[in-house]
C-alpha atoms as a PDB file:
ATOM      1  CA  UNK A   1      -2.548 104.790   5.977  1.00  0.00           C
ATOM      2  CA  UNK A   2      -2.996 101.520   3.963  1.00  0.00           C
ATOM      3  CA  UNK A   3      -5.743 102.913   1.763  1.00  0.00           C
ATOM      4  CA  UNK A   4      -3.030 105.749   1.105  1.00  0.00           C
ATOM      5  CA  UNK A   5      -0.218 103.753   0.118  1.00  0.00           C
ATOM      6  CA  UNK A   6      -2.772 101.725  -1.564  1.00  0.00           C
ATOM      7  CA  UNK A   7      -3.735 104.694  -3.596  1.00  0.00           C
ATOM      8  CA  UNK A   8       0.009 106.136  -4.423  1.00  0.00           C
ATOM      9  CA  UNK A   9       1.060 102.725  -5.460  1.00  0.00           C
ATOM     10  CA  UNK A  10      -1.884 102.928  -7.964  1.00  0.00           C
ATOM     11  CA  UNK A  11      -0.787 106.733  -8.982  1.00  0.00           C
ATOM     12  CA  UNK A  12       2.677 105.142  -9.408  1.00  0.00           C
ATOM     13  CA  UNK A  13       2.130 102.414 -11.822  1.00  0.00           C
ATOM     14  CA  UNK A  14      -0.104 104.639 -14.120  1.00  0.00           C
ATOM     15  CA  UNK A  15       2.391 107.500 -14.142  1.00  0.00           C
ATOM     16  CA  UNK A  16       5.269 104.436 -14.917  1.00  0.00           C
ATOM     17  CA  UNK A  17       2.759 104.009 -18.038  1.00  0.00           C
ATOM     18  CA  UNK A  18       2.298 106.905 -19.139  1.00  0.00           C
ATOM     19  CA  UNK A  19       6.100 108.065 -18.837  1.00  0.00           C
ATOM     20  CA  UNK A  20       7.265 104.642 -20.894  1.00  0.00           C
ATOM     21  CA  UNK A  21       4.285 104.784 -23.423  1.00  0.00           C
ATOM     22  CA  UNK A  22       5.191 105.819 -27.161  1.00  0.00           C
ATOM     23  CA  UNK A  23       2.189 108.543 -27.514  1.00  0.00           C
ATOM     24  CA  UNK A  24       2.054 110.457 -24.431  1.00  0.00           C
ATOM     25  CA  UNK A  25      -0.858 112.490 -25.972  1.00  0.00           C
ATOM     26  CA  UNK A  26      -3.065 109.762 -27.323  1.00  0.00           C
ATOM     27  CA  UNK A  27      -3.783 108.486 -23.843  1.00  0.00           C
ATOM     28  CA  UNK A  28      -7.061 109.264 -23.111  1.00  0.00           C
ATOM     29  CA  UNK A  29      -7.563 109.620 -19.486  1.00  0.00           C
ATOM     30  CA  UNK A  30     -11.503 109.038 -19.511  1.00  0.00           C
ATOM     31  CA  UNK A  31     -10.857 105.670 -20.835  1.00  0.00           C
ATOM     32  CA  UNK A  32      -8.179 105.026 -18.175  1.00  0.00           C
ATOM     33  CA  UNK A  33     -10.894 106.206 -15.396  1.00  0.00           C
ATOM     34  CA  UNK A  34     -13.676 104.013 -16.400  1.00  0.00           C
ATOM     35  CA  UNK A  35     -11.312 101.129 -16.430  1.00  0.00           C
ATOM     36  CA  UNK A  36     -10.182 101.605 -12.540  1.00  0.00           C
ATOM     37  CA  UNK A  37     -13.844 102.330 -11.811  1.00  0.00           C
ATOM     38  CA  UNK A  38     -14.685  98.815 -13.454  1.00  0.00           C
ATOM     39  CA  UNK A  39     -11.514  97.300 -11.412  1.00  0.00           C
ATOM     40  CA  UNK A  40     -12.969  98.586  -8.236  1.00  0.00           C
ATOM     41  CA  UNK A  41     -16.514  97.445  -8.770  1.00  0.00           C
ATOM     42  CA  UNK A  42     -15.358  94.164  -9.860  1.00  0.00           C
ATOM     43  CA  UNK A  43     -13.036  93.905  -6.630  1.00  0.00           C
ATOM     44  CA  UNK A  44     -15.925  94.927  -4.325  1.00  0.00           C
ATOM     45  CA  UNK A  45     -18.402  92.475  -5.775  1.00  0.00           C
ATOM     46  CA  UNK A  46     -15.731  89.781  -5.603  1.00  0.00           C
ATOM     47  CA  UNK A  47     -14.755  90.970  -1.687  1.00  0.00           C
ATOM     48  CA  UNK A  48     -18.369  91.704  -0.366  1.00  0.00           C
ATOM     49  CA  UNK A  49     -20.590  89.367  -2.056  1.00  0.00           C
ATOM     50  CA  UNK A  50     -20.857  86.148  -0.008  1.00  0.00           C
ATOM     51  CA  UNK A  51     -22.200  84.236  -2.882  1.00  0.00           C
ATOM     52  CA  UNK A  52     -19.248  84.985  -5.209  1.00  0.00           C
ATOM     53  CA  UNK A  53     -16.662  84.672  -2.336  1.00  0.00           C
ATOM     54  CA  UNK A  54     -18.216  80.990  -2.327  1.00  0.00           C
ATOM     55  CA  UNK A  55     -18.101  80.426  -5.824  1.00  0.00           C
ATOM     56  CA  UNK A  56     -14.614  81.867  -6.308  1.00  0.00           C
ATOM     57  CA  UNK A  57     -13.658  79.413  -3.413  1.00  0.00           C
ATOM     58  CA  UNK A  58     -15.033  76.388  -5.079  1.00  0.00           C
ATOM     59  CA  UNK A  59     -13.007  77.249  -7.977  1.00  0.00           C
ATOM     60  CA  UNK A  60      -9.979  77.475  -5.836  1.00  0.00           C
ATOM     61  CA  UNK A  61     -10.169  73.891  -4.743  1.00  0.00           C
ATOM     62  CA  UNK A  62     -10.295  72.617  -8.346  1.00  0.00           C
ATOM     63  CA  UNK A  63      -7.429  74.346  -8.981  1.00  0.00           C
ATOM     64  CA  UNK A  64      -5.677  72.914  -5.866  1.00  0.00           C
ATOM     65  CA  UNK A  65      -7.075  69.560  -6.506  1.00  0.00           C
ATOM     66  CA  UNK A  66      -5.115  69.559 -10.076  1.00  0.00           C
ATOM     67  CA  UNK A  67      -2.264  70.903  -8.553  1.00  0.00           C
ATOM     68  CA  UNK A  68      -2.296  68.056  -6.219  1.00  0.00           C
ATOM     69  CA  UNK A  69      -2.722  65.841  -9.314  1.00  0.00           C
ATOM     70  CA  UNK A  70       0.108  67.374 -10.926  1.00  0.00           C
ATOM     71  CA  UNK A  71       2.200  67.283  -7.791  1.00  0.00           C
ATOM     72  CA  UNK A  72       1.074  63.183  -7.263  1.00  0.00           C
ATOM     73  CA  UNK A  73       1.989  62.105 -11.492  1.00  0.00           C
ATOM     74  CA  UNK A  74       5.414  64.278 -11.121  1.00  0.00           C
ATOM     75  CA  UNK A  75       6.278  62.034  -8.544  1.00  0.00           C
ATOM     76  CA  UNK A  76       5.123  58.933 -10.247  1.00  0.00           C
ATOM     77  CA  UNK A  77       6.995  59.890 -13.076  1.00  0.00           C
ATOM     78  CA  UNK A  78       9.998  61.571 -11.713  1.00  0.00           C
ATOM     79  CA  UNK A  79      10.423  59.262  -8.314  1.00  0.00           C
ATOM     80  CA  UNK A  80      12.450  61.661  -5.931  1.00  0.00           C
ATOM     81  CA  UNK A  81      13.665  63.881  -8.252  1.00  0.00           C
ATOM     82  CA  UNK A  82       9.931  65.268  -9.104  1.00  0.00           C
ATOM     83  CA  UNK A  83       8.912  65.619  -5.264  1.00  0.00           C
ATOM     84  CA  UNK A  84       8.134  61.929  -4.463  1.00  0.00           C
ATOM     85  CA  UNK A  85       9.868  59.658  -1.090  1.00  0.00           C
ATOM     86  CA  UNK A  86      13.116  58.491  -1.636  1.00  0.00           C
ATOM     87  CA  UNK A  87      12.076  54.561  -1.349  1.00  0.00           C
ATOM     88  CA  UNK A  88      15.969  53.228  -0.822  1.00  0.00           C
ATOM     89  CA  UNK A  89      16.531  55.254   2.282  1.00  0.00           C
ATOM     90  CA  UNK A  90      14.538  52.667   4.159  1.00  0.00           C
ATOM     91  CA  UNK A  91      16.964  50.191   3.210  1.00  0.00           C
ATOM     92  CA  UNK A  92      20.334  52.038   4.341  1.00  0.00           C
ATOM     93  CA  UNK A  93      21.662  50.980   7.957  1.00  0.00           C
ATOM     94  CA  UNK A  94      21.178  53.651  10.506  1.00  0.00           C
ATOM     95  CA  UNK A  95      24.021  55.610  10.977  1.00  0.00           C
ATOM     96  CA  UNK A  96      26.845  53.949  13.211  1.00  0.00           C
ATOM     97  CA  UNK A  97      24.842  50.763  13.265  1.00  0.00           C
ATOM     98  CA  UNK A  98      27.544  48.341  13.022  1.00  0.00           C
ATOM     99  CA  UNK A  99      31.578  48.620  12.825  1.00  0.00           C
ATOM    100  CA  UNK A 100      33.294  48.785   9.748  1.00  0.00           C
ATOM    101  CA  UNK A 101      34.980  45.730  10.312  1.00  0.00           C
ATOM    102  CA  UNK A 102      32.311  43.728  11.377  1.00  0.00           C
ATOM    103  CA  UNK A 103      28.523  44.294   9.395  1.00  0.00           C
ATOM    104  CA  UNK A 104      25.549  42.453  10.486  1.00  0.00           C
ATOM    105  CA  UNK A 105      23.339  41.012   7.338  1.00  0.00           C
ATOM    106  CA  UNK A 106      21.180  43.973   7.740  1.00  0.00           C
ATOM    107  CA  UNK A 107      24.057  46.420   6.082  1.00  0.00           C
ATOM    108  CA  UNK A 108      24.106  43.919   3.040  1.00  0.00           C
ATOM    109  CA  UNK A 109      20.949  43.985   1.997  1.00  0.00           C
END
């Protein structure tokens, strides 16, 4: 059922192509077919071979290692605002600590 609904979604996007494209007559079809034949060998290669599922994960950690980067000088730069820890909440009294009328020395500092 997957591969089916796999397959109409495919259908569907090139009919959506053809039915917005200027020159309904200049698409040429064998061009179209050797291009989703390419797709599919490149996808199977990519999904079968263990060697290129390693390689393709190695690359995948490099980009999650500069995203991590990224993440790490956006807070630097940013403080809380660019995803980094508030640093004054540590310093506010707990909630119903003290009375309002009478506030120990840790509410003042």
């Amino acid at each position: 059922m997957e591969t089916l609904q796999s397959a109409a979604g495919i259908a569907a996007l090139l009919g959506l192509a053809w039915l917005i494209s200027e020159n309904r007559r200049a698409v040429e079809w064998k061009r179209v077919g050797i291009g989703l034949g390419g797709s599919f060998l490149i996808a199977a290669f990519l999904l079968k071979v263990p060697q290129a599922q390693t390689v393709f994960a190695l690359v995948n950690d490099g980009v999650d290692a500069i995203a991590d980067a990224t993440r790490a000088g956006t807070a630097f730069v940013f403080g809380y605002v660019g995803g980094g820890r508030c640093r004054s909440s540590s310093r506010l009294p707990a909630a119903n600590s003290c009375s309002p009328s009478r506030r120990c020395r840790s509410c003042w500092s």
